[in-house]
Protein backbone atom coordinates (compact mmCIF):
# COMPACT_ATOMS: atom_id res chain seq x y z
CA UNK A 1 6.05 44.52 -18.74
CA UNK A 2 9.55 42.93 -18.51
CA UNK A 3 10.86 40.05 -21.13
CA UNK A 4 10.59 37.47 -18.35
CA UNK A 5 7.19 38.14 -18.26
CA UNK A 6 5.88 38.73 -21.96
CA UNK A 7 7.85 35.10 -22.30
CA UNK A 8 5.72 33.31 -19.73
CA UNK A 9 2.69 34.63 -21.12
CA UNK A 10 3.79 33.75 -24.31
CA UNK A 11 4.62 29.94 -23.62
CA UNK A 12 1.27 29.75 -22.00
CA UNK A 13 -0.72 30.48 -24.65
CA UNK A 14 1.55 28.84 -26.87
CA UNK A 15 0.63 25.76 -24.71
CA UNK A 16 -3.17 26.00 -24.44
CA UNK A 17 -3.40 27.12 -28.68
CA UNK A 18 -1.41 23.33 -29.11
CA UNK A 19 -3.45 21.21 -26.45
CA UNK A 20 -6.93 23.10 -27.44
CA UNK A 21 -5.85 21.95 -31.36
CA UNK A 22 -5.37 18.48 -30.02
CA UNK A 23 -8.44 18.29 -28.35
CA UNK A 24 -10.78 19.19 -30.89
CA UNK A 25 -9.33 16.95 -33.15
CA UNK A 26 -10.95 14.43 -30.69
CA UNK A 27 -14.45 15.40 -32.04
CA UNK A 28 -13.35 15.43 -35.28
CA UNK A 29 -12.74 11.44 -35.45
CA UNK A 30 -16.70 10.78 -34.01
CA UNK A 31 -18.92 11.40 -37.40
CA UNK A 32 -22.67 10.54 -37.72
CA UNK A 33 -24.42 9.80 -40.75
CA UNK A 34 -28.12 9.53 -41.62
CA UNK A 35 -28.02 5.85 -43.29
CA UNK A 36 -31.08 7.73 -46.04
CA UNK A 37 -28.08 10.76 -46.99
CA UNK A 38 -26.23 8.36 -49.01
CA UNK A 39 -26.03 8.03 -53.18
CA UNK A 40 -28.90 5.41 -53.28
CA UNK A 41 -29.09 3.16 -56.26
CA UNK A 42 -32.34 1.34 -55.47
CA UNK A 43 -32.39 0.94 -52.06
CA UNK A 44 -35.71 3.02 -50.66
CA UNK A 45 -35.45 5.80 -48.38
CA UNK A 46 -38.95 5.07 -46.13
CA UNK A 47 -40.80 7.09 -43.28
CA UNK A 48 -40.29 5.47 -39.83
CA UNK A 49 -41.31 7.42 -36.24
CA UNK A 50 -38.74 5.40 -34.90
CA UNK A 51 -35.84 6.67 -36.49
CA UNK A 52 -34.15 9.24 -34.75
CA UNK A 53 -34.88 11.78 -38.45
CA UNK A 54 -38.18 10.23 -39.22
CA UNK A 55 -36.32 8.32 -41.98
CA UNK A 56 -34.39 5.34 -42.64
CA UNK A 57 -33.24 2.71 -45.94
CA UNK A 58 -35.05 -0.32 -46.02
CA UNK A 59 -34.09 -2.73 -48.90
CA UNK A 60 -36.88 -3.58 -51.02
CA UNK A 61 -34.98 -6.19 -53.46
CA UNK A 62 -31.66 -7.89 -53.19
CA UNK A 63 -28.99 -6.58 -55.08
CA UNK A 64 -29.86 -2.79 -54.31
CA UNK A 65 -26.82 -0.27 -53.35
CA UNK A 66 -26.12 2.94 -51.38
CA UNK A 67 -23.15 4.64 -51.03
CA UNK A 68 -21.67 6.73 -48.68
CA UNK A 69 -18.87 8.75 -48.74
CA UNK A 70 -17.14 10.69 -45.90
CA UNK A 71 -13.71 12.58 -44.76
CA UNK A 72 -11.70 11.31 -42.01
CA UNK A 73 -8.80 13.82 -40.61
CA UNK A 74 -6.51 11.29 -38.81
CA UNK A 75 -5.58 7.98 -40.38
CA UNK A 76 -6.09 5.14 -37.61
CA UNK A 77 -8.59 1.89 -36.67
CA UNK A 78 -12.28 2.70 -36.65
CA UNK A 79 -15.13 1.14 -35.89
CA UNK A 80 -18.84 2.10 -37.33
CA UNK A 81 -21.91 1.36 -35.73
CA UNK A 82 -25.85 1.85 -37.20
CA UNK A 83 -28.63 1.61 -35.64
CA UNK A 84 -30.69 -1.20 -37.16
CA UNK A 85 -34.33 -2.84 -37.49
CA UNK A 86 -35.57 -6.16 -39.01
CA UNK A 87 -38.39 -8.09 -38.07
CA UNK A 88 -37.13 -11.74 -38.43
CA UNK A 89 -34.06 -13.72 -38.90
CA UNK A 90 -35.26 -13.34 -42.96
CA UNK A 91 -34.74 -9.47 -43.34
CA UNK A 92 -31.79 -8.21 -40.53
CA UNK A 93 -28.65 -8.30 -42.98
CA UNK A 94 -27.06 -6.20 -45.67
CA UNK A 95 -23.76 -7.21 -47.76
CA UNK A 96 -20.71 -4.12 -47.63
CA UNK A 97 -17.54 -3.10 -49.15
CA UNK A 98 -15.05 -0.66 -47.87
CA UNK A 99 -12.68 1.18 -50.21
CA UNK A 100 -13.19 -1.09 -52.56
CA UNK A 101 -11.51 -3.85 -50.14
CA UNK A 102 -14.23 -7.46 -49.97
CA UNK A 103 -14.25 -10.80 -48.22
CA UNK A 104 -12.17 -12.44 -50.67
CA UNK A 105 -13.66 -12.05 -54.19
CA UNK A 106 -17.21 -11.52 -51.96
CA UNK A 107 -18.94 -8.41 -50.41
CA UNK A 108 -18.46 -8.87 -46.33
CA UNK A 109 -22.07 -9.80 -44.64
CA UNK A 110 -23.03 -7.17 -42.32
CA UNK A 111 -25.50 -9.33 -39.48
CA UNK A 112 -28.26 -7.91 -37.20
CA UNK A 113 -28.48 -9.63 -34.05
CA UNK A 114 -30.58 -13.04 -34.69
CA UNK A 115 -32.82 -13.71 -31.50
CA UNK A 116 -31.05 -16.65 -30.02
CA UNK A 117 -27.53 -14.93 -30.59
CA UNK A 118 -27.79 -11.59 -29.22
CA UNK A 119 -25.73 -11.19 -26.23
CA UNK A 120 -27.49 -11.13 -22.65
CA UNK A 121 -26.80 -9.97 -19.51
CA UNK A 122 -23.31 -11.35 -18.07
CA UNK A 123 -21.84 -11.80 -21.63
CA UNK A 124 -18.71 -11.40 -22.35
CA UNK A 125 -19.63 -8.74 -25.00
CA UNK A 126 -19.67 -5.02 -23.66
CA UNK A 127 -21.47 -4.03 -26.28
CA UNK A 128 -24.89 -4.93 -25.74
CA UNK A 129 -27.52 -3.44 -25.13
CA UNK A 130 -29.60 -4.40 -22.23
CA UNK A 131 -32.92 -3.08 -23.26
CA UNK A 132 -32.96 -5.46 -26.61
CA UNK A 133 -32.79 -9.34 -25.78
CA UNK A 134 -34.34 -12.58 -26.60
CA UNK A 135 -37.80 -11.88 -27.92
CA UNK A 136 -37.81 -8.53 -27.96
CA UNK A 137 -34.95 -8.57 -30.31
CA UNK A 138 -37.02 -7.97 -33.27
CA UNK A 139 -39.45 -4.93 -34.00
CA UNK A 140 -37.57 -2.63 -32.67
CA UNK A 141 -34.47 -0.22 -33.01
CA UNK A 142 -30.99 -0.78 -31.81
CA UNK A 143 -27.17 -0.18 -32.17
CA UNK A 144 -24.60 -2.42 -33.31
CA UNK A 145 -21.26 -2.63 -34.54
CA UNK A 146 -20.56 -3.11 -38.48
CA UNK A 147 -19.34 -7.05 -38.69
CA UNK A 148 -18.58 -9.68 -40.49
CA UNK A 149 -18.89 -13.87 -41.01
CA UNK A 150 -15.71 -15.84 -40.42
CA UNK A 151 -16.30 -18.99 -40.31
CA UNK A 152 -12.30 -19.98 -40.60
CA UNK A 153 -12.45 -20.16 -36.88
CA UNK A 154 -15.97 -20.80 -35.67
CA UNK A 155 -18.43 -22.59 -37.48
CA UNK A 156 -21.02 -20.04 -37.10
CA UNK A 157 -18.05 -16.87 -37.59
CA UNK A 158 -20.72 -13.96 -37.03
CA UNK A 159 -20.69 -11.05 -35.18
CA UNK A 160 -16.93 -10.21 -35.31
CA UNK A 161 -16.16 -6.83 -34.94
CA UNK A 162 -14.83 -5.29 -38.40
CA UNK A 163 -11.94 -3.01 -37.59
CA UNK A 164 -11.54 -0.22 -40.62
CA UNK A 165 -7.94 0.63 -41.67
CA UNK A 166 -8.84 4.35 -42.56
CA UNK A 167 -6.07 6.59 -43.84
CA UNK A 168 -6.87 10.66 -44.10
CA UNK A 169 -9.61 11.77 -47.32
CA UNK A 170 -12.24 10.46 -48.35
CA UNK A 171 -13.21 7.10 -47.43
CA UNK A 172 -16.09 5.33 -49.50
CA UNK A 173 -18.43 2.92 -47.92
CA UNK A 174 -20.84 0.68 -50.47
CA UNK A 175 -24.10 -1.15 -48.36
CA UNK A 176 -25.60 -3.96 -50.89
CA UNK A 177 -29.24 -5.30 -49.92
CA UNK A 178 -29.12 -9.16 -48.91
CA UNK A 179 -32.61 -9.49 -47.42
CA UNK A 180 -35.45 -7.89 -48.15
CA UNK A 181 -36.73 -5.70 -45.41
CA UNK A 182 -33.77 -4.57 -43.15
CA UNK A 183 -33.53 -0.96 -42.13
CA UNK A 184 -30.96 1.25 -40.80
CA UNK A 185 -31.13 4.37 -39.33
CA UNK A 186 -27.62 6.09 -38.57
CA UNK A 187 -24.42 5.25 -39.05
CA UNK A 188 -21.47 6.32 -36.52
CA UNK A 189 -18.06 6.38 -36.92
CA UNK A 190 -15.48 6.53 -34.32
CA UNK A 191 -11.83 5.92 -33.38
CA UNK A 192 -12.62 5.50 -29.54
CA UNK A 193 -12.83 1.84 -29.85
CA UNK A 194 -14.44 1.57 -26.65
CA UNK A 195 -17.04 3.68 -27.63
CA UNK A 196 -20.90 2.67 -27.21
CA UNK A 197 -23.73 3.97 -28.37
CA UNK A 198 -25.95 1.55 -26.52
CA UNK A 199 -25.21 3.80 -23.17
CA UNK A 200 -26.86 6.90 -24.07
CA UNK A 201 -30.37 7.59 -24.38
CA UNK A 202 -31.50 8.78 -27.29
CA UNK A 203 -29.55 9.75 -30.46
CA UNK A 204 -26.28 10.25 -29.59
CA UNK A 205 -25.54 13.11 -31.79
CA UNK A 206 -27.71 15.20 -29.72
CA UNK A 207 -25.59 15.35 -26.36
CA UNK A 208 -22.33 15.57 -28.56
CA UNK A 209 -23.71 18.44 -30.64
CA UNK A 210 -24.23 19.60 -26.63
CA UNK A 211 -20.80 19.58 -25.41
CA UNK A 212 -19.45 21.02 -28.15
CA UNK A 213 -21.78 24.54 -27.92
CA UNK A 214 -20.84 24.33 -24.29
CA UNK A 215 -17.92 24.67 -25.49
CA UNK A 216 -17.80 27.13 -27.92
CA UNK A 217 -20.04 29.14 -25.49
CA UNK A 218 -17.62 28.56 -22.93
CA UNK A 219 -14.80 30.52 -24.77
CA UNK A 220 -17.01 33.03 -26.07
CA UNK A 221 -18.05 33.83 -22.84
CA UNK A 222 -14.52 34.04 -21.44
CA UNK A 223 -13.56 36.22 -24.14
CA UNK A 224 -16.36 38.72 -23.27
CA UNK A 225 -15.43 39.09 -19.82
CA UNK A 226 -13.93 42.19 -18.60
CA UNK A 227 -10.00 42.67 -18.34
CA UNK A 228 -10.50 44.36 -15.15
CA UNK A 229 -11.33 41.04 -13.84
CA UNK A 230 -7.73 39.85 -14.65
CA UNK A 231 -4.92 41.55 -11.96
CA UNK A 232 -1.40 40.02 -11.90
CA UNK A 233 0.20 38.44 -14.48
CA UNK A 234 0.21 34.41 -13.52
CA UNK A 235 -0.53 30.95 -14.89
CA UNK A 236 -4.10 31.67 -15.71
CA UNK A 237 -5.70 29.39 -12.98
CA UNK A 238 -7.28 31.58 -11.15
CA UNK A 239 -9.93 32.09 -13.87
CA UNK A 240 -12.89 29.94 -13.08
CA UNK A 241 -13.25 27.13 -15.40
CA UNK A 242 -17.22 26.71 -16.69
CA UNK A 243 -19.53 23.82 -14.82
CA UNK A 244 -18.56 20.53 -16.68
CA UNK A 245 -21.23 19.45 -19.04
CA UNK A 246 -22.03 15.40 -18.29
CA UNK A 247 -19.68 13.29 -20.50
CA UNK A 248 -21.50 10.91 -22.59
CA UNK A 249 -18.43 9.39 -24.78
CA UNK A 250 -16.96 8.27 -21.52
CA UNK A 251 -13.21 10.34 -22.35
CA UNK A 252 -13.88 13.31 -20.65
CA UNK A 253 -12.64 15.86 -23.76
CA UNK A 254 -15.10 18.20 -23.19
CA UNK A 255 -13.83 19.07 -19.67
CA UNK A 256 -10.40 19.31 -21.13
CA UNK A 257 -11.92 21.29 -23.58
CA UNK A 258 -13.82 24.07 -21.76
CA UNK A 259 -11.20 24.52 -19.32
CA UNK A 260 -8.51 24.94 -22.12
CA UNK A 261 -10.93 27.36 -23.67
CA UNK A 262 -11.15 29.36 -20.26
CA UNK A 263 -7.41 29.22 -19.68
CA UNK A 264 -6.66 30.33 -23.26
CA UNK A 265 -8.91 33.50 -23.17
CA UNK A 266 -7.51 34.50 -20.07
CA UNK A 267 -4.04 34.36 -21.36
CA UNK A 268 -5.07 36.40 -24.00
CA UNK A 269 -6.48 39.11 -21.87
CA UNK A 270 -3.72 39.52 -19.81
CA UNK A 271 -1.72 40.04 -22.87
CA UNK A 272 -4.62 43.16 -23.86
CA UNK A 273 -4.43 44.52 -20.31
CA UNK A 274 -0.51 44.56 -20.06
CA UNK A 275 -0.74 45.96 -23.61
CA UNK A 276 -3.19 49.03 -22.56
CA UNK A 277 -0.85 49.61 -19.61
């Protein structure tokens, strides 16, 4: 094989290793949490069939706490959502801290949806979910951003959207009970700021778990194919990339994904079969 050659291969792969790295890093900022994994201090961990692991917190007495503490790998804005229940305006909030930071000298109020506010179809809000309005607002499970109360510019202040500053380590979130009753199921956290939960059926975690097996499968399989297959040396694009596996977080990383992966492993075999040569 001449230089010219053994270079262009080499830049290639160079390439895919660096855009593959920057791709999974995309599914490294989406995190779920099971709201009953956290350090409880109080707060009761109860049996529902509605929650997506059988289980969910439910506060039992005010002034209850749970903590939670996770890794994040790329400082930026998040949001979190959890999937909530309450079964009146009396029992659908909890009171939060984040990294220690408060509302003032105050623990931010984290609001359910009360049945007269939730948002309906033709709001401005592309966040809600369809299936959950007006009286069936209550009973029943549903998503919703992490908020809080500011009354500074609206007399009734709730429902804005709390944006978390989150630097790289280990970030500590504290939930206080407010009113007794409220559950939550699962907690996601994300730094696609347009991302909603409220599209996919289902828990969420399930069809990302998906794509990314699809993807490791993808590669694998690539790998395992034989270098016959591979003649001239070339920009890999010949090599078939693996059916796309339906996008639920609306950014389509997991076709940039499994097509890296296939380009990357046949880079690598042309590199074996030169080699052998």
């Amino acid at each position: 094989m001449n230089l010219k050659r053994k270079k262009s291969i080499m830049y290639i792969c160079m390439t895919f290793i660096f855009v593959l790295s920057m791709s999974l890093n995309v599914f490294a900022d989406m995190l779920f949490i099971e709201a009953e994994s956290g350090k409880a201090d109080g707060i009761a961990t109860v049996n529902n069939s509605g929650a997506y692991n059988g289980k969910a917190i439910q506060s039992k007495e005010t002034e209850q706490t749970i903590e939670y503490k996770f890794n994040i790998e790329k400082a930026g804005k998040y949001i979190i959502w959890a999937r909530v229940y309450a079964t009146a305006s009396s029992d659908n909030s909890y009171l939060y801290s984040f990294n220690g930071s408060k509302n003032g000298s105050d623990l931010w109020i984290f609001d359910f949806y009360e049945e007269n506010d939730n948002p309906t179809p033709g709001s401005s809000d592309p966040y809600f979910d369809p299936k959950v309005q007006g009286p069936e607002l209550y009973s029943t499970w549903y998503w919703i951003r992490m908020n809080y109360r500011d009354v500074s510019t609206d007399p009734a202040g709730w429902y804005n959207t709390q944006i978390f500053d989150m630097s790289t380590g280990t970030q500590t979130l504290l939930l206080q009970t407010r009113e007794v009753g409220a559950m939550i199921d699962k907690f996601i956290i994300t730094d696609d700021l347009n991302y909603n939960p409220n599209k996919i059926d289902g828990d969420p975690e399930v069809p990302y778990l998906a794509e990314l097996a699809a993807a490791a499968a993808a590669a694998a399989a690539a790998e395992a194919a034989p270098s016959a297959a591979v003649e001239e040396v070339q920009v890999p694009v010949a090599v078939a990339a693996p059916a796309p596996v339906p996008n639920t977080s609306d950014n389509g990383s997991v076709y940039v994904l499994m097509l890296l992966s296939a380009l990357l492993t046949a880079g690598v075999l042309i590199l074996r079969r030169r080699k052998c040569r």
